[in-house]
N, C-alpha and C. Protein backbone atom coordinates (compact mmCIF):
# COMPACT_ATOMS: atom_id res chain seq x y z
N UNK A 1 -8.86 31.75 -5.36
CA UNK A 1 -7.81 30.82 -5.73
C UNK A 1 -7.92 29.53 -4.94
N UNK A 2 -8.43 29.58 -3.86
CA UNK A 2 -8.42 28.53 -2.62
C UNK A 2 -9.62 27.71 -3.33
N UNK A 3 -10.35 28.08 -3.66
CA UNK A 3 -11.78 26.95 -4.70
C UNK A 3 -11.21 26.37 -5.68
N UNK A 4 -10.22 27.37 -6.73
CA UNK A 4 -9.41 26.69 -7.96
C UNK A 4 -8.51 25.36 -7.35
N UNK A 5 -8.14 25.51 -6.56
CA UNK A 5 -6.87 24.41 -5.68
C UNK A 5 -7.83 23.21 -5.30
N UNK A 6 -9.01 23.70 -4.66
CA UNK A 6 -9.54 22.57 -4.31
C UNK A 6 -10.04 21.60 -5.27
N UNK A 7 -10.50 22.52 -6.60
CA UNK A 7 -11.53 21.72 -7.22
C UNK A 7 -10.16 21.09 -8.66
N UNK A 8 -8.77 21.39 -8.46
CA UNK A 8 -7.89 21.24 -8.98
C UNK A 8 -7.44 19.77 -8.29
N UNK A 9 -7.81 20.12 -6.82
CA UNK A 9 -7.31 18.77 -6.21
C UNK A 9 -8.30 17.30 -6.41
N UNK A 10 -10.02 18.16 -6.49
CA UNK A 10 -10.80 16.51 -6.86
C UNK A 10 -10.05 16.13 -8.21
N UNK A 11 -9.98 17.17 -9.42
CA UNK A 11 -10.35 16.51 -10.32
C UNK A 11 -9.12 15.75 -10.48
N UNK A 12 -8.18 16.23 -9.51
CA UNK A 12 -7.09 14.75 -9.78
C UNK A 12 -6.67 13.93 -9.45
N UNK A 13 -7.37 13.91 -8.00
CA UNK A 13 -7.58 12.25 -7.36
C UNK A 13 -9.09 12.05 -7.98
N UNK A 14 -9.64 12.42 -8.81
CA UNK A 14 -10.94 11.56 -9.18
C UNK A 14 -10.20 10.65 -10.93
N UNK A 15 -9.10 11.67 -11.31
CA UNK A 15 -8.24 10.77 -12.46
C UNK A 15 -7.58 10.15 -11.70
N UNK A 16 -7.12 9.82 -10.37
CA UNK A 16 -6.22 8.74 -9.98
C UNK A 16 -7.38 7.50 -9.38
N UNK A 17 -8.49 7.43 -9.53
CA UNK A 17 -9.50 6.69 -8.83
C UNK A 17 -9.36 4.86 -9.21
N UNK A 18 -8.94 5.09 -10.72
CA UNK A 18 -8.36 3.63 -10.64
C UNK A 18 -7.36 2.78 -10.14
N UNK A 19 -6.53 3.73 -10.08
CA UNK A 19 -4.62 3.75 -9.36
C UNK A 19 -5.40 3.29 -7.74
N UNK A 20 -6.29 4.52 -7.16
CA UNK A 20 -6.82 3.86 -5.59
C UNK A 20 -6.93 2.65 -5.10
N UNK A 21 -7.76 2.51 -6.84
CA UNK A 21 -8.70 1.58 -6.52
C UNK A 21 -8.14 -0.36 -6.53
N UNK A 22 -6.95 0.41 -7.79
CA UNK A 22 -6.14 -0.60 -7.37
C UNK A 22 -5.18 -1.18 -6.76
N UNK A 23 -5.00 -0.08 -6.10
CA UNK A 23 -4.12 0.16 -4.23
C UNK A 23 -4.75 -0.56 -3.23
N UNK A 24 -6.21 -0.67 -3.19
CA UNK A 24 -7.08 -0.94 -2.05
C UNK A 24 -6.92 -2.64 -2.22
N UNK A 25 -7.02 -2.87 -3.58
CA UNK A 25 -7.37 -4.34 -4.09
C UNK A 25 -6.10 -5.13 -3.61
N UNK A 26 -5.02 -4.45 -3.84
CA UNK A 26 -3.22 -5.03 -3.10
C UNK A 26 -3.48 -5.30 -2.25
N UNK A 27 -3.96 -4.24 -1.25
CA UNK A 27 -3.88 -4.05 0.11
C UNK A 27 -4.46 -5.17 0.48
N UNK A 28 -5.60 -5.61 0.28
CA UNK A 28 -6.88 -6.22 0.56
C UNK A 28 -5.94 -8.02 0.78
N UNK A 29 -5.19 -8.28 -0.62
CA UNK A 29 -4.30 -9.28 -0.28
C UNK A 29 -3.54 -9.55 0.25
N UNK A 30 -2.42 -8.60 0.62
CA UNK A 30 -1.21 -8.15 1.08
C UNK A 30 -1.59 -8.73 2.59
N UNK A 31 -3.20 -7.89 3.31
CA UNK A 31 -4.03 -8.01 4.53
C UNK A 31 -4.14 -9.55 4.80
N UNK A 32 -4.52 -10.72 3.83
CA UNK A 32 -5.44 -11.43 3.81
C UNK A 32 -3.77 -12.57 4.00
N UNK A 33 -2.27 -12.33 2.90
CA UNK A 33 -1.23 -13.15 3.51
C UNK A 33 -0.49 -12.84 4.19
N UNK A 34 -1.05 -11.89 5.44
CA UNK A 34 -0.26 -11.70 6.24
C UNK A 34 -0.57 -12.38 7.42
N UNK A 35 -1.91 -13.44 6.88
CA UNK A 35 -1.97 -14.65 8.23
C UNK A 35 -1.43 -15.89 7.47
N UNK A 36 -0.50 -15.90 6.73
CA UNK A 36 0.62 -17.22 6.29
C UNK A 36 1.26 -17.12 7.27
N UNK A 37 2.18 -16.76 8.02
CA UNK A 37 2.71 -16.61 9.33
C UNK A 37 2.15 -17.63 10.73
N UNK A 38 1.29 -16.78 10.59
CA UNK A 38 0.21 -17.59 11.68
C UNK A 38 -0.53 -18.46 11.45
N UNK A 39 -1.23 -19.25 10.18
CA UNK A 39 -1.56 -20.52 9.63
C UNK A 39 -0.66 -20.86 9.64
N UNK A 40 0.98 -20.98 9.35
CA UNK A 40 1.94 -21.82 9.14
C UNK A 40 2.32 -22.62 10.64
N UNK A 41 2.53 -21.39 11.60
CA UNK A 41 2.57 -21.94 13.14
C UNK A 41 1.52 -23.01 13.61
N UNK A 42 0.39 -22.36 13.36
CA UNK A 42 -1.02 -23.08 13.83
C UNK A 42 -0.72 -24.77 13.17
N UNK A 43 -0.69 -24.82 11.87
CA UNK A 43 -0.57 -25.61 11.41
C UNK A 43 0.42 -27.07 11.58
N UNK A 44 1.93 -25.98 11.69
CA UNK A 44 2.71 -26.75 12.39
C UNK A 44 3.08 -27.36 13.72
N UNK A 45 2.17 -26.92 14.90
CA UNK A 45 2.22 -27.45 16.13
C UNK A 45 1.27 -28.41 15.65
N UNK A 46 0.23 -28.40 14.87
CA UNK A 46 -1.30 -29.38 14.69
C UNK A 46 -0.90 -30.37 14.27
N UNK A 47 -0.33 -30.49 12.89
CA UNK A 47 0.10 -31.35 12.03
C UNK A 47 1.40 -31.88 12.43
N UNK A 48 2.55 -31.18 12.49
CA UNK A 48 3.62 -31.73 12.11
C UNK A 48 4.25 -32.08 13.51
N UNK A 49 4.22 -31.31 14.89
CA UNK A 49 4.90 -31.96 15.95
C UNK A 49 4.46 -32.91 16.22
N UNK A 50 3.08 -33.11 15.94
CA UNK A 50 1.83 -34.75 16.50
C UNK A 50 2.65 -35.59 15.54
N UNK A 51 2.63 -35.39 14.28
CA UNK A 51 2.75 -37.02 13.71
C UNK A 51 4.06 -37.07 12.72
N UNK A 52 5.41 -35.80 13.61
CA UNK A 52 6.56 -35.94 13.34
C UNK A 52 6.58 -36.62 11.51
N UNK A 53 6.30 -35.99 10.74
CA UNK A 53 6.17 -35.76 9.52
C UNK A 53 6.84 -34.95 8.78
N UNK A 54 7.97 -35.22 8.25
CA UNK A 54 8.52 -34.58 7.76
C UNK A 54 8.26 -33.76 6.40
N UNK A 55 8.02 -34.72 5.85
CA UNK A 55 6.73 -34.31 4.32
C UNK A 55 6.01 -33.39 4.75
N UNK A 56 5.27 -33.08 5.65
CA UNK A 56 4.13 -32.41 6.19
C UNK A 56 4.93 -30.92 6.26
N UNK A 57 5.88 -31.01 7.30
CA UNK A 57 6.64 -29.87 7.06
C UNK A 57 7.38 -29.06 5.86
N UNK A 58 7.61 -29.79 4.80
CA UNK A 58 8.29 -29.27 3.71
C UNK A 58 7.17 -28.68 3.34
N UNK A 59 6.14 -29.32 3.13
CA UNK A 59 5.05 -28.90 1.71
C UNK A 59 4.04 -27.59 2.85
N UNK A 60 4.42 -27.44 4.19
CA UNK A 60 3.73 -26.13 4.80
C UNK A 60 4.76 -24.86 4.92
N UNK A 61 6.32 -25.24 4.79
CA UNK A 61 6.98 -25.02 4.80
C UNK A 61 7.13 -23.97 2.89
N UNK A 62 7.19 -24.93 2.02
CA UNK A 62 7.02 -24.43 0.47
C UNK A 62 6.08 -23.56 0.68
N UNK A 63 4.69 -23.67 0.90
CA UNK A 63 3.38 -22.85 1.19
C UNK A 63 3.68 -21.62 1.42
N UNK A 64 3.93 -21.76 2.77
CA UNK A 64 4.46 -20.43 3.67
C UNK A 64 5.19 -19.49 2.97
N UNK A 65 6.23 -20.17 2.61
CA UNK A 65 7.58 -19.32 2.17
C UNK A 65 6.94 -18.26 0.47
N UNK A 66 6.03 -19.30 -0.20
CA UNK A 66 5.46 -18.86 -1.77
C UNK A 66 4.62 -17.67 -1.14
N UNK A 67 3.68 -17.93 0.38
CA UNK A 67 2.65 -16.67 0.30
C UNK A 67 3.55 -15.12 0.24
N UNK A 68 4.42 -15.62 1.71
CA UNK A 68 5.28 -14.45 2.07
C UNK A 68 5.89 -13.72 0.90
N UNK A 69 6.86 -14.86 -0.18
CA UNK A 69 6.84 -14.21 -1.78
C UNK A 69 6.02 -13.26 -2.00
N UNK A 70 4.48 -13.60 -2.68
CA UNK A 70 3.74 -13.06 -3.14
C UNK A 70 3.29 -12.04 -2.45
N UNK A 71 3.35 -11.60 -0.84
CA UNK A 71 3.04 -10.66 -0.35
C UNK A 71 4.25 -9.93 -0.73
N UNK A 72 5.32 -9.78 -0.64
CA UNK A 72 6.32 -9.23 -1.32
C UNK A 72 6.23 -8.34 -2.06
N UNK A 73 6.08 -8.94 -3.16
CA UNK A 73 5.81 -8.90 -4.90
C UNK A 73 4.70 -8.11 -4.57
N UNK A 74 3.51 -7.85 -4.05
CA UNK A 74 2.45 -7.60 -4.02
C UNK A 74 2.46 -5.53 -3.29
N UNK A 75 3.39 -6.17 -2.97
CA UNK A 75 3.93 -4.56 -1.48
C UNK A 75 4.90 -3.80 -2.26
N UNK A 76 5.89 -4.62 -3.35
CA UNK A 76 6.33 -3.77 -4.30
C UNK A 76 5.72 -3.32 -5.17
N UNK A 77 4.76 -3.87 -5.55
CA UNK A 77 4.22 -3.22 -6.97
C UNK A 77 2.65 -2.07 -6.20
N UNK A 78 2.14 -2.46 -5.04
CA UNK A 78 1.55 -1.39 -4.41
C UNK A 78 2.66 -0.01 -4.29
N UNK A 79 3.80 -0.23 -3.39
CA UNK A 79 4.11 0.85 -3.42
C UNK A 79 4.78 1.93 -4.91
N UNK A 80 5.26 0.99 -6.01
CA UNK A 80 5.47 1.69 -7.12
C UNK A 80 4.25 2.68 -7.52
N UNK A 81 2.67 2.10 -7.39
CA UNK A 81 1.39 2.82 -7.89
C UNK A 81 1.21 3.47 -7.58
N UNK A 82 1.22 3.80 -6.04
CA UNK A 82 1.47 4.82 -4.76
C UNK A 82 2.85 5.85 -5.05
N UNK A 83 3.70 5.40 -5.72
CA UNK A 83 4.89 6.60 -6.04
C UNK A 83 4.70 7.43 -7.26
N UNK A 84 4.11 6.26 -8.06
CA UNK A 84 3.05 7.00 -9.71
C UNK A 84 2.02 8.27 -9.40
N UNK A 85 1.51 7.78 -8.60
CA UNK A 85 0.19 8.66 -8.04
C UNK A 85 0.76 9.85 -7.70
N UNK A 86 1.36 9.72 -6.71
CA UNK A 86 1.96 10.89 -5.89
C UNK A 86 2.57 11.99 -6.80
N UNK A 87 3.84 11.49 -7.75
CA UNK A 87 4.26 12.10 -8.59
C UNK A 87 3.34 12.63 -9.98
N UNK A 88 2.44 12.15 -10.00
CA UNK A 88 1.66 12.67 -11.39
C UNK A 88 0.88 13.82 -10.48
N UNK A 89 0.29 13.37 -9.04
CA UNK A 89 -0.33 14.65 -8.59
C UNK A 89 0.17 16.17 -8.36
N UNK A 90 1.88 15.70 -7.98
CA UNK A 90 2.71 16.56 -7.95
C UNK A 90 2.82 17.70 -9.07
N UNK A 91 2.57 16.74 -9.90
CA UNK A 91 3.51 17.45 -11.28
C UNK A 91 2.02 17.95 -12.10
N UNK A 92 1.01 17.92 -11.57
CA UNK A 92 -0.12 18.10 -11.99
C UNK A 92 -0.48 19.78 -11.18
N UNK A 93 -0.74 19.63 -9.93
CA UNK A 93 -1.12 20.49 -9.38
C UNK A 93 -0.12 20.90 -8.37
N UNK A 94 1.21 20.46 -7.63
CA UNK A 94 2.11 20.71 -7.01
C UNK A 94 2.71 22.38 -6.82
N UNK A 95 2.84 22.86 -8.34
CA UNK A 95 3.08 24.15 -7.89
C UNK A 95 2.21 25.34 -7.79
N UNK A 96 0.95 25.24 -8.04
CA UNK A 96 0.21 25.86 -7.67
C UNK A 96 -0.90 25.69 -5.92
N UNK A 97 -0.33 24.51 -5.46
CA UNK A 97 -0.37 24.23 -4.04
C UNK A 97 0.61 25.07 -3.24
N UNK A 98 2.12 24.64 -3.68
CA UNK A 98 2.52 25.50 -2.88
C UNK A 98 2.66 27.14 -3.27
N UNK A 99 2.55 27.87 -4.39
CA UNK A 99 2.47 29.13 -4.25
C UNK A 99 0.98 29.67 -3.54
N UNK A 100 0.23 28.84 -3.45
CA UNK A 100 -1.36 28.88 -2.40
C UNK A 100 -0.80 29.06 -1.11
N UNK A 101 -0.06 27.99 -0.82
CA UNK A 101 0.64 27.74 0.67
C UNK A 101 1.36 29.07 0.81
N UNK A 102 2.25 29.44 0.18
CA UNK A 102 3.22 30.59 0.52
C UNK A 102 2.07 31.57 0.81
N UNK A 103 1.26 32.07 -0.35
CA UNK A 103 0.42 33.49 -0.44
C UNK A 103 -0.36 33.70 1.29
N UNK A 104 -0.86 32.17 1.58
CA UNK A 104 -1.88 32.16 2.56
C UNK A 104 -0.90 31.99 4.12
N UNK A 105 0.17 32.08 3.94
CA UNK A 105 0.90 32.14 5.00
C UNK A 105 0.96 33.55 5.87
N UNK A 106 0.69 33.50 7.59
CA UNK A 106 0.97 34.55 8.13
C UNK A 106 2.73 35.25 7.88
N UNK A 107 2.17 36.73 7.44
CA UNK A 107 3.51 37.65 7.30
C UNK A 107 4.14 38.37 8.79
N UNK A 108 4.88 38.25 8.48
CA UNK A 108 5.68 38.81 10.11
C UNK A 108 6.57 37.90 11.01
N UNK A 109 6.65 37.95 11.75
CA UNK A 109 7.88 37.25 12.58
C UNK A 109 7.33 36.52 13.95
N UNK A 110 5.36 36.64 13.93
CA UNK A 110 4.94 35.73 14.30
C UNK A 110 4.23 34.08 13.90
N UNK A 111 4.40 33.09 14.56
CA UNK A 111 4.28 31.76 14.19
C UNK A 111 2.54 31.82 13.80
């Protein structure tokens, strides 16, 4: 039964391989604006305290604020794919995991 479970478990993260795959690809952005933060600082001691620019600040200011958005947006819709996944694996192979789990459990009243 322990081979059926396993080979129950590839074949259904090998059907979730696109869902991964497009988990990794979020991530990969999510990674990449989470230095809007720190370009915005960098930027603003460089640019905007030197030549007291106010313009300068709005339009790094708009920037900033749109990446952080989109990382957002980007972290919600990762984690919805990630709740898809989970639940289709569940409901796929879930109860025959845990009646595996129960069977293969030590009996008795030691841990």
């Amino acid at each position: 039964m322990k081979s059926s479970i396993s080979q129950d478990l590839r074949e259904a993260f090998a059907a979730c391989r696109g869902g991964f795959i497009a988990v990794a690809v979020f991530s990969l952005f999510i990674n990449l604006l989470m230095l809007a933060t720190p370009l915005y600082m960098l930027q603003l001691f460089d640019r905007v305290l030197g030549s007291r620019s106010t313009d300068t600040l709005m339009v790094l200011t708009i920037i900033a604020v749109l990446a952080l958005l989109t990382m957002v947006g980007l972290m919600v819709v990762r984690g919805r794919i990630l709740v898809w996944i989970g639940g289709w694996i569940d409901q796929r192979i879930g109860g025959r995991v845990l009646a595996a789990a129960i069977e293969s459990a030590p009996h008795g009243g030691e841990p």
